[in-house]
Protein backbone atom coordinates (compact mmCIF):
# COMPACT_ATOMS: atom_id res chain seq x y z
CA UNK A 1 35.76 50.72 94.38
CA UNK A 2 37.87 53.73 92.95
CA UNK A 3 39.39 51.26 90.37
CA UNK A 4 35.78 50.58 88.89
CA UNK A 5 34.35 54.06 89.01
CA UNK A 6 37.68 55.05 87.29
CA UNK A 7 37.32 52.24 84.52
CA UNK A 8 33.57 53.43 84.37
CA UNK A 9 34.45 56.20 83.77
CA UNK A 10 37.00 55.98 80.85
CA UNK A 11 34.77 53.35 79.16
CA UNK A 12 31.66 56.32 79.07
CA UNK A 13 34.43 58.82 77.60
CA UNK A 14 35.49 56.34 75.17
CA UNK A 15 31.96 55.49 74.40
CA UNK A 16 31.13 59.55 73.89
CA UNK A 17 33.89 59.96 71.53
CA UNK A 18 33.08 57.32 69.47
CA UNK A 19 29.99 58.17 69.18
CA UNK A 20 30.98 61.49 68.40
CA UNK A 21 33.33 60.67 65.48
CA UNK A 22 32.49 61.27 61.76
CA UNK A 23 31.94 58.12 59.36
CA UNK A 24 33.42 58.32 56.22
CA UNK A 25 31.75 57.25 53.56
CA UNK A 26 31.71 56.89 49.62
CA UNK A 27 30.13 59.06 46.53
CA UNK A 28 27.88 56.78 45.61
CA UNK A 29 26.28 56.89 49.06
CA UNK A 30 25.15 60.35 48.90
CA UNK A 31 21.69 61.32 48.37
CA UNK A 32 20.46 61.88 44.90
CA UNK A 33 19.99 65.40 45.38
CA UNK A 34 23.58 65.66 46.85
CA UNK A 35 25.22 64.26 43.82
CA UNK A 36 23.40 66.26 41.69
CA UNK A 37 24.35 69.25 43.33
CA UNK A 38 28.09 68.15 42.85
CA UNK A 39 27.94 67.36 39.33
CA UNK A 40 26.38 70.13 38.27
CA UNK A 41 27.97 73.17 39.80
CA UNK A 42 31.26 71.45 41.30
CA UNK A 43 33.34 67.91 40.52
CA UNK A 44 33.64 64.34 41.84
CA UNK A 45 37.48 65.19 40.78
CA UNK A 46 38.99 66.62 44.03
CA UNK A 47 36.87 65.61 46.54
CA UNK A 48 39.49 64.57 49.38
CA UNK A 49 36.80 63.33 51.58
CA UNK A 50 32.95 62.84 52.40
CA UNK A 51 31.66 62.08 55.77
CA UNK A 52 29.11 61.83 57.98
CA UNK A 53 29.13 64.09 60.44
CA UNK A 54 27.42 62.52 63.89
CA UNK A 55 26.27 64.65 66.81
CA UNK A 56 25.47 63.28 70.27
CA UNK A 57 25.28 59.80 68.57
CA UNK A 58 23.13 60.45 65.63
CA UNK A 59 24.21 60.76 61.74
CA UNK A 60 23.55 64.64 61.20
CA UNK A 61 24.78 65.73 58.28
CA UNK A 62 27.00 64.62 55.00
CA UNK A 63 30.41 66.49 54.73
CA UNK A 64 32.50 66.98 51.53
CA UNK A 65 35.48 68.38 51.83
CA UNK A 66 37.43 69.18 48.15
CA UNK A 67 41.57 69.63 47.85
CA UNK A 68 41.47 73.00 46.98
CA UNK A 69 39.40 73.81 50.46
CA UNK A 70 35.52 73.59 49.62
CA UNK A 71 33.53 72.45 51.78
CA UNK A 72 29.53 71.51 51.25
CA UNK A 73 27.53 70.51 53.57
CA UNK A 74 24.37 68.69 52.79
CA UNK A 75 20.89 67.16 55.58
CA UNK A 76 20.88 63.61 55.65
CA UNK A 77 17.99 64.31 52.67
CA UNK A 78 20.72 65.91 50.82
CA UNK A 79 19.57 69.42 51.12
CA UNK A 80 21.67 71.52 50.75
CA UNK A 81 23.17 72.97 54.15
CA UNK A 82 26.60 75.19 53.78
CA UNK A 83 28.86 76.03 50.76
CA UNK A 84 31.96 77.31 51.56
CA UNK A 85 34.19 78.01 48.56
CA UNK A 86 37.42 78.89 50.27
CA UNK A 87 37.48 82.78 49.40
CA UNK A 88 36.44 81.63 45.72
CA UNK A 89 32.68 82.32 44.14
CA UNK A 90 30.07 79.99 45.06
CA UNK A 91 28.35 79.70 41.54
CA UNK A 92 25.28 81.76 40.94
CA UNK A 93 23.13 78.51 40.58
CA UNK A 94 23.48 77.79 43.74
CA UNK A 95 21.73 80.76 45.46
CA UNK A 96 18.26 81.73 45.09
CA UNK A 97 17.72 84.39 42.77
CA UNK A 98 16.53 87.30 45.78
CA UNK A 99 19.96 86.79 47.25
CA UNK A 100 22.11 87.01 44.01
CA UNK A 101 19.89 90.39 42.75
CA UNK A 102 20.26 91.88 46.42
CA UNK A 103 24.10 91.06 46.54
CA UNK A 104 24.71 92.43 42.82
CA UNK A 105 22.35 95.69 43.30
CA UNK A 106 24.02 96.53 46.74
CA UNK A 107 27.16 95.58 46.73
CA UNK A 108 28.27 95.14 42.96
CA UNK A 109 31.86 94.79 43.12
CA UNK A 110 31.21 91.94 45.70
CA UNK A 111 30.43 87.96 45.64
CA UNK A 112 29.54 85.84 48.29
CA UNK A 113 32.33 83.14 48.93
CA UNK A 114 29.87 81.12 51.52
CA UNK A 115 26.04 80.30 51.69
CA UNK A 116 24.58 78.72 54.85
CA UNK A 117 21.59 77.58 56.13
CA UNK A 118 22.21 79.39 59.85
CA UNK A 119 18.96 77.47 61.33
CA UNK A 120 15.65 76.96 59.64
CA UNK A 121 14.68 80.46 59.16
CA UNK A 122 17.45 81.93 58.29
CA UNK A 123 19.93 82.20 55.64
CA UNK A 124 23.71 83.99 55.78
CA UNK A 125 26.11 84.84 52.87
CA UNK A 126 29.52 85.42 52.92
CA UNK A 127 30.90 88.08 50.78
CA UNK A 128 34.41 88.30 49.66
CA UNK A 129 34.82 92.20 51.15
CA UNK A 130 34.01 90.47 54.72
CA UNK A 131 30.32 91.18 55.08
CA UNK A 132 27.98 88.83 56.17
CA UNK A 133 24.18 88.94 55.11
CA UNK A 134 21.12 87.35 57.08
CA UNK A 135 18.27 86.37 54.94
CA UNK A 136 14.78 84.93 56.19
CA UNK A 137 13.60 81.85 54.57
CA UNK A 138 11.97 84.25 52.23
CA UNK A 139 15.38 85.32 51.45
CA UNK A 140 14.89 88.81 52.48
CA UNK A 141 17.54 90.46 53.85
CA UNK A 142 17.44 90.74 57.89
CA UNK A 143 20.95 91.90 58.93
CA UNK A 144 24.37 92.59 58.27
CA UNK A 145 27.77 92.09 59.65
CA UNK A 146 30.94 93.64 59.05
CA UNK A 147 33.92 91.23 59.63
């Protein structure tokens, strides 16, 4: 009886890790949006991997991790989710115009280096000095953080 609860056991833990694991995937099969993203205000060129990130079972989220250490992170819709750009600018384009004006009117000799969607109301930047904003989904500012 011991033998079978202990096989039982390690097949479920088996079972939870594979469903657990990330699928990788190609270019092409990112959303529309996603791509677009990409080619406009980054590369296909150095992308050393996309996946698809799975929680408890479920595809959750693309991941596209660059060479150089970008990371984006894009909703199965290919919204946009995270941009981390490894200490580097994340280009203007990418953030809404509130959060760009804020950044450059209160802290002008900053940038932010990361842009996340934190849950679906709110919104935190990354800024090279080590301050983190949080923005509403209005993208007014909410909080700060000092690293």
């Amino acid at each position: 009886m011991k033998k079978i609860v202990s096989l039982l056991l390690v097949v479920l833990a088996f079972t939870m890790c594979a469903c657990s694991q990330d699928r990788v995937v190609k270019y092409s099969d990112l959303p529309e949006n996603a791509k677009k993203i990409i080619s406009e205000y980054f590369s296909v060129e150095g992308i050393s991997s996309i996946s698809i990130d799975r929680e408890k079972g479920v595809d959750s989220e693309y991941e596209v991790r660059y060479d150089d250490g970008i990371e984006i992170d894009f909703s199965m819709k290919g919204e946009l989710i995270k941009v981390d750009c490894n200490r580097k600018q994340v280009p203007a384009g990418i953030l809404p115009e509130k959060v760009l004006t804020y950044v450059q009117n209160n802290y002008p000799s900053s940038f932010v280096t990361e842009w996340e969607k934190s849950d679906k109301k709110t919104w935190k930047a990354e800024l090279n000095s080590g301050i983190e904003l949080k923005f509403n989904s209005n993208y007014q500012i909410i909080g700060t953080d000092k690293d």
